[in-house]
PDB file of N, CA and C in Angstrom:
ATOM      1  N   UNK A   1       5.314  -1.488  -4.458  1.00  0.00           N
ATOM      2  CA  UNK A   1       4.242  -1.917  -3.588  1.00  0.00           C
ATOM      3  C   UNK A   1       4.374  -1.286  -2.211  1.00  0.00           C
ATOM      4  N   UNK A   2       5.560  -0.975  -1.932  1.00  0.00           N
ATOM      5  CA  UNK A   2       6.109  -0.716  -0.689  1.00  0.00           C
ATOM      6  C   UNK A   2       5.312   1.087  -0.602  1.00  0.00           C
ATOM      7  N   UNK A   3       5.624   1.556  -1.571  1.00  0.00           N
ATOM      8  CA  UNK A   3       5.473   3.136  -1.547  1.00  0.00           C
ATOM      9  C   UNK A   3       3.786   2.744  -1.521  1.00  0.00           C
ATOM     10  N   UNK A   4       3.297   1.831  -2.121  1.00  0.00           N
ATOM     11  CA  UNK A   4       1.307   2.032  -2.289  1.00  0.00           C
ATOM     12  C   UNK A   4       0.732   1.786  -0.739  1.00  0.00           C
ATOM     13  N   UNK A   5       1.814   0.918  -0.344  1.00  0.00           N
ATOM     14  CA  UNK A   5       1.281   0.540   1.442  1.00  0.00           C
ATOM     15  C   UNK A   5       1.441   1.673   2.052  1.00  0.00           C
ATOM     16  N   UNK A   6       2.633   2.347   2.131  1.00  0.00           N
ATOM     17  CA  UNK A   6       3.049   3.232   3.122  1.00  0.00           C
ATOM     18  C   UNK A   6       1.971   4.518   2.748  1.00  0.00           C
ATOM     19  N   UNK A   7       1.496   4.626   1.159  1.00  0.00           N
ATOM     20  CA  UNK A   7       0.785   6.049   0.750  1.00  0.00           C
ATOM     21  C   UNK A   7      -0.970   5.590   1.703  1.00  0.00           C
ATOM     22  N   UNK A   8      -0.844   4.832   1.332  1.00  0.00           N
ATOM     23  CA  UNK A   8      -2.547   4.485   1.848  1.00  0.00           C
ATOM     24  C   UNK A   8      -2.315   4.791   3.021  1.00  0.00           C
ATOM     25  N   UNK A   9      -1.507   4.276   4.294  1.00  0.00           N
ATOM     26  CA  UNK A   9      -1.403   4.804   5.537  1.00  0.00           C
ATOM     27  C   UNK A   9      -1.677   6.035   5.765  1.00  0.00           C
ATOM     28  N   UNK A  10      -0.285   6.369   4.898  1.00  0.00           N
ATOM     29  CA  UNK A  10      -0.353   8.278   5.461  1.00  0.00           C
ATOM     30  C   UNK A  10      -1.746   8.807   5.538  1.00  0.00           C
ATOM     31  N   UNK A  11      -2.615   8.835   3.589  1.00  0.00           N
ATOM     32  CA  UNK A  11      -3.781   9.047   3.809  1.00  0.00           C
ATOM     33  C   UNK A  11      -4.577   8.490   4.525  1.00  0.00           C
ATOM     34  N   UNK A  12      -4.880   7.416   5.375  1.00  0.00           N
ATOM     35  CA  UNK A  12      -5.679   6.984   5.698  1.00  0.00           C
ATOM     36  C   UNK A  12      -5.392   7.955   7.620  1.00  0.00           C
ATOM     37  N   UNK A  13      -3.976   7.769   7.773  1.00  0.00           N
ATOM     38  CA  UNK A  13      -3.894   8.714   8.958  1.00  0.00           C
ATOM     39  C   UNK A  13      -4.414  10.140   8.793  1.00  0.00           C
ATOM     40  N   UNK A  14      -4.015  10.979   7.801  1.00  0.00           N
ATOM     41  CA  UNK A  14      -4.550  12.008   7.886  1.00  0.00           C
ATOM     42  C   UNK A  14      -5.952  12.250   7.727  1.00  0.00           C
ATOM     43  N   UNK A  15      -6.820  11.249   6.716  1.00  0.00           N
ATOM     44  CA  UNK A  15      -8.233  11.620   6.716  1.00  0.00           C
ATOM     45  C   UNK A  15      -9.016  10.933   8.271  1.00  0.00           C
ATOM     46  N   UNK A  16      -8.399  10.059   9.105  1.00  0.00           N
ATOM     47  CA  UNK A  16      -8.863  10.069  10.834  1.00  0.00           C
ATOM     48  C   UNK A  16      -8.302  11.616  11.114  1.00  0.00           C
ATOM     49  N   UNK A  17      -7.468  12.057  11.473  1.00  0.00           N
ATOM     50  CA  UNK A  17      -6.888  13.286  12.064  1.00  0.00           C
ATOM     51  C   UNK A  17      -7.679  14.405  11.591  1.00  0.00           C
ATOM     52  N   UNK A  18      -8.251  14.732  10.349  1.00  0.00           N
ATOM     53  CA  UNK A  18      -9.375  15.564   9.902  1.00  0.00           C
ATOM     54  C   UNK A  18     -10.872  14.732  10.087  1.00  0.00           C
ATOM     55  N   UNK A  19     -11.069  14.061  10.128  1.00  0.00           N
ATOM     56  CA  UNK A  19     -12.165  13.277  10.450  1.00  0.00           C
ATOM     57  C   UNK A  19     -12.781  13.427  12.130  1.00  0.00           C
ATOM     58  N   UNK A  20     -11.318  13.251  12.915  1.00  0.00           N
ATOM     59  CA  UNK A  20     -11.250  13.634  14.317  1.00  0.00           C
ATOM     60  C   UNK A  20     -11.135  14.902  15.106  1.00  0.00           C
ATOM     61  N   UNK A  21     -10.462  15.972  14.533  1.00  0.00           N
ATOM     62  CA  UNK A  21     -10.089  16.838  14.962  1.00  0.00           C
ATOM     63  C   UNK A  21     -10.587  17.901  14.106  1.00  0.00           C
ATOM     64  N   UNK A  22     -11.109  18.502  12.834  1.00  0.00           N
ATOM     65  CA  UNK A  22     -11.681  19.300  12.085  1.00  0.00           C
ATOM     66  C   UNK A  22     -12.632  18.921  11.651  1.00  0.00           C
ATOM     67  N   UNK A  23     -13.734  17.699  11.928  1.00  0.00           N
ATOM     68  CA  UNK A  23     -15.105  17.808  11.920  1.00  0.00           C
ATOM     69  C   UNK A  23     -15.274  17.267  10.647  1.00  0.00           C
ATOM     70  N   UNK A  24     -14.557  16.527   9.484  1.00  0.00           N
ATOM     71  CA  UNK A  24     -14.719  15.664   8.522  1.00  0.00           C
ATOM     72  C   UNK A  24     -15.453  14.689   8.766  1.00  0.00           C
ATOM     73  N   UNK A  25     -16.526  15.072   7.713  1.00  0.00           N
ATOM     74  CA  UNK A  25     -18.086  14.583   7.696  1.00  0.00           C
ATOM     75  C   UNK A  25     -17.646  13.084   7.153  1.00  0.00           C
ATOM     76  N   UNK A  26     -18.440  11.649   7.724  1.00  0.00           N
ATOM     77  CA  UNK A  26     -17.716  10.446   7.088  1.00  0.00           C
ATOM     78  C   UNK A  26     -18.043  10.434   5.591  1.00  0.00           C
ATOM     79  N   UNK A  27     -19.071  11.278   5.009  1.00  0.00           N
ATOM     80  CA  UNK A  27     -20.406  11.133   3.639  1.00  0.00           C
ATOM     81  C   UNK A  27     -18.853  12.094   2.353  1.00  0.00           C
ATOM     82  N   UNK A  28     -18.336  13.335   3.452  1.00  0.00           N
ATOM     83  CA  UNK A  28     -17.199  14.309   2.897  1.00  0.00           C
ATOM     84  C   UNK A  28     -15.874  13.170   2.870  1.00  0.00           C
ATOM     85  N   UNK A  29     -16.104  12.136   3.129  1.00  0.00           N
ATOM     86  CA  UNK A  29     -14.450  11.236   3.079  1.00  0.00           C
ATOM     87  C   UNK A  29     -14.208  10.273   2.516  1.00  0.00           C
ATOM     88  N   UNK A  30     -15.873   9.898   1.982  1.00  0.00           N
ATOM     89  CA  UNK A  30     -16.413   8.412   1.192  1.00  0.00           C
ATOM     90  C   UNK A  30     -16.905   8.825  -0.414  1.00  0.00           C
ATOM     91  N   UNK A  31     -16.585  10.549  -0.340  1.00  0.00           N
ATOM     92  CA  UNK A  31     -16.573  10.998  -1.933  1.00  0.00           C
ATOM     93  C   UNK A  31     -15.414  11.441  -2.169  1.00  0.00           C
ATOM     94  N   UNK A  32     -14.580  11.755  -1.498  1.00  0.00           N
ATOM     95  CA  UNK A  32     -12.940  11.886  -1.659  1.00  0.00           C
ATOM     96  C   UNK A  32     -12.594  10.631  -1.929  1.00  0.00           C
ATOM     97  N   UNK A  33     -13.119   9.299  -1.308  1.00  0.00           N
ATOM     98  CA  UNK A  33     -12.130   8.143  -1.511  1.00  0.00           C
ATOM     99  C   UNK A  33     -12.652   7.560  -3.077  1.00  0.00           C
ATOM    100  N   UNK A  34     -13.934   8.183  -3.630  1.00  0.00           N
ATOM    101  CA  UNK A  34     -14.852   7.605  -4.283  1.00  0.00           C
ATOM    102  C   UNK A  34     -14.074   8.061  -5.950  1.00  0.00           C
ATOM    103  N   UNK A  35     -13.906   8.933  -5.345  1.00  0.00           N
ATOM    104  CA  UNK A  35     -13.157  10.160  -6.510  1.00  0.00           C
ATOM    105  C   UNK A  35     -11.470  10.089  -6.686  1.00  0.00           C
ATOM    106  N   UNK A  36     -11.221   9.813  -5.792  1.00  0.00           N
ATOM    107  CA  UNK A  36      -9.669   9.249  -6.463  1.00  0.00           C
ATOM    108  C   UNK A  36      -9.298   7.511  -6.816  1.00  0.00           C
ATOM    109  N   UNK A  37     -10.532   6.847  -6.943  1.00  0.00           N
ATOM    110  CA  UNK A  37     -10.603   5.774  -7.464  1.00  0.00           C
ATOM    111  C   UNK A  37     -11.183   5.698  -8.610  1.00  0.00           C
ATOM    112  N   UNK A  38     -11.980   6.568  -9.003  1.00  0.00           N
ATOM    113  CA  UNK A  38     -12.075   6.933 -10.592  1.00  0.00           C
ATOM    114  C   UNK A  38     -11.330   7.752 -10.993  1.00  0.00           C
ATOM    115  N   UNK A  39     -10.848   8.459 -10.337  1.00  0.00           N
ATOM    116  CA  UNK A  39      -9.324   9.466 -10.817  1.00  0.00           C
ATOM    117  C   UNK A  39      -7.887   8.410 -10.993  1.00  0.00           C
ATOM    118  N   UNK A  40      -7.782   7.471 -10.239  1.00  0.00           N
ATOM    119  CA  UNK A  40      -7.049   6.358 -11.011  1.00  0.00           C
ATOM    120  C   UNK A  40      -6.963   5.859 -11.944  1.00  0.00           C
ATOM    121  N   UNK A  41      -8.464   5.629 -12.622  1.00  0.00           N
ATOM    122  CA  UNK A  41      -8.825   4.847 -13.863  1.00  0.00           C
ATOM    123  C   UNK A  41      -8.751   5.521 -14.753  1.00  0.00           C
ATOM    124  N   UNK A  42      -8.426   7.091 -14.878  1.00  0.00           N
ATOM    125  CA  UNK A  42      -8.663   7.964 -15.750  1.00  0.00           C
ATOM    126  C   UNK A  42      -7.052   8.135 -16.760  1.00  0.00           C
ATOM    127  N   UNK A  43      -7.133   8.454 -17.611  1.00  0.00           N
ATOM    128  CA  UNK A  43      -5.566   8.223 -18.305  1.00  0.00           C
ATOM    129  C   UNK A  43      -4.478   9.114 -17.568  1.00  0.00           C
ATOM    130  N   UNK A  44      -4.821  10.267 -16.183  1.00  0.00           N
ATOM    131  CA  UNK A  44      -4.061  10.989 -15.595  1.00  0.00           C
ATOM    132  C   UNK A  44      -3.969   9.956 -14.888  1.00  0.00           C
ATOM    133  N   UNK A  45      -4.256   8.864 -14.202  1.00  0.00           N
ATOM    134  CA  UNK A  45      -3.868   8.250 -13.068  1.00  0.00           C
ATOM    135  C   UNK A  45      -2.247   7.721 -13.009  1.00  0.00           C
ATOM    136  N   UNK A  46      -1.586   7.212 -14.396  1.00  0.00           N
ATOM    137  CA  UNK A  46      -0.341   6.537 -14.159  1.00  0.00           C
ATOM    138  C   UNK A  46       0.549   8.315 -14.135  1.00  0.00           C
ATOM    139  N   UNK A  47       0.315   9.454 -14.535  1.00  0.00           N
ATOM    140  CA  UNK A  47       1.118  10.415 -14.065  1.00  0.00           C
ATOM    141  C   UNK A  47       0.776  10.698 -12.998  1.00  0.00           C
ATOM    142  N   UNK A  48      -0.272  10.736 -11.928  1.00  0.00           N
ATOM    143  CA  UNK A  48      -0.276  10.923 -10.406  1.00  0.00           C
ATOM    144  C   UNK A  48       0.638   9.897  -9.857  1.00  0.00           C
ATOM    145  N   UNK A  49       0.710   8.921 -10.754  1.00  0.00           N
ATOM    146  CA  UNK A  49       1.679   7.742 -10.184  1.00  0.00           C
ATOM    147  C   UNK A  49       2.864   8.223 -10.316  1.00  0.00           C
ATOM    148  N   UNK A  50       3.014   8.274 -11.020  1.00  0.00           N
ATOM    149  CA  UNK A  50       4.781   9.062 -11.746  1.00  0.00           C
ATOM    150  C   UNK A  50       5.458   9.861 -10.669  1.00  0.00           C
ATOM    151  N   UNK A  51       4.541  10.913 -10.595  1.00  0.00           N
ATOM    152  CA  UNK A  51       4.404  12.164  -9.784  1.00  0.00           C
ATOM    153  C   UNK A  51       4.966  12.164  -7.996  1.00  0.00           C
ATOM    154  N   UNK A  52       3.639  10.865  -7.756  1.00  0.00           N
ATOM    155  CA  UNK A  52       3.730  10.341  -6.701  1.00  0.00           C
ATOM    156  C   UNK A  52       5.505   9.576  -6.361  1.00  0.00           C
ATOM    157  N   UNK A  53       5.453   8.993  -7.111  1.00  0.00           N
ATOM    158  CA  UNK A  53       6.653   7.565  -6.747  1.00  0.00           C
ATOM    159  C   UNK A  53       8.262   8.752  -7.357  1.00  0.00           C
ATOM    160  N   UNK A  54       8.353   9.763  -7.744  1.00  0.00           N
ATOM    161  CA  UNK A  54       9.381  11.193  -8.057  1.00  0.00           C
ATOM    162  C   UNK A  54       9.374  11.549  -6.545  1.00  0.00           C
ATOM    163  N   UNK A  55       7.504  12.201  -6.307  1.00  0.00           N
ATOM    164  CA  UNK A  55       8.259  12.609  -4.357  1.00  0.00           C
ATOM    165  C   UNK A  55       8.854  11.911  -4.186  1.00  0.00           C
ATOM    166  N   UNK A  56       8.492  10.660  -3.449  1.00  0.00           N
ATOM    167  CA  UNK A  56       8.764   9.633  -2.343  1.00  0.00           C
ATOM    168  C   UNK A  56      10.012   9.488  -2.731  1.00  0.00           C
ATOM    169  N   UNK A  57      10.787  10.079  -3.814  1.00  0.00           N
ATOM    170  CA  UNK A  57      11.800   8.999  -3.992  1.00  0.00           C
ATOM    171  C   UNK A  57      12.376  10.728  -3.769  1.00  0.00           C
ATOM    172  N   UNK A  58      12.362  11.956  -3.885  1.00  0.00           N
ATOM    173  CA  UNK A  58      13.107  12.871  -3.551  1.00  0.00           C
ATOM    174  C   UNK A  58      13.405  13.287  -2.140  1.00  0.00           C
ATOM    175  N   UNK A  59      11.842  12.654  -1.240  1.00  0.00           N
ATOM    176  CA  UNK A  59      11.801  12.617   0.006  1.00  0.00           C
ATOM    177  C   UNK A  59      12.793  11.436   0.823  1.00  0.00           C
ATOM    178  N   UNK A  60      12.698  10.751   0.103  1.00  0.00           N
ATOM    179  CA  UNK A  60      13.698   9.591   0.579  1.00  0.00           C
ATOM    180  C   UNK A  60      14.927   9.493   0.687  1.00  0.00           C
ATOM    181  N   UNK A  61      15.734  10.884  -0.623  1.00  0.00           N
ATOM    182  CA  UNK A  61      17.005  10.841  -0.337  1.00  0.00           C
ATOM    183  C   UNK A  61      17.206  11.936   0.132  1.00  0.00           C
ATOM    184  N   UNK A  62      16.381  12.537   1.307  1.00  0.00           N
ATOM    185  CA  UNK A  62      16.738  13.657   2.378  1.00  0.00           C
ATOM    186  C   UNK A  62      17.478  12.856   3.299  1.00  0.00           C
ATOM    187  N   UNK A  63      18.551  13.307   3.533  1.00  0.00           N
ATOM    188  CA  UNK A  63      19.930  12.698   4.613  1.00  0.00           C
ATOM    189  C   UNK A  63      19.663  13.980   5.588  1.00  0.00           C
ATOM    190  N   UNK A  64      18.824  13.422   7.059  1.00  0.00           N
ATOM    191  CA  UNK A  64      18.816  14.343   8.196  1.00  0.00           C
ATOM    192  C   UNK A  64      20.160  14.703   8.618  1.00  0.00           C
TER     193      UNK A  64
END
């Protein structure tokens, strides 16, 4: 749950930061969000999960 909170952030920071600063149309950010919520439901969604929760967890054991 921890990794789904922190992922929504990130994206949600980066689509303001392109939204703000490179001119991301709100109509261009409400079919991106539209589209990876039926891209969830789709039988690829639990391997984007997979995929997803492999980074976070390779990123996580980077020792600065």
């Amino acid at each position: 749950m921890v990794l789904s909170i922190s992922g929504v952030v990130l994206f949600g920071v980066i689509g303001f930061l392109l939204f703000r600063k490179h001119g991301l149309k709100p109509s261009h950010a409400l079919v991106c969000a539209l589209f990876g919520f039926y891209l969830a439901g789709t039988a690829i969604g639990p391997g984007i999960q997979a995929g997803s929760d492999k980074l976070a967890s390779l990123l996580g054991g980077i020792a600065l």
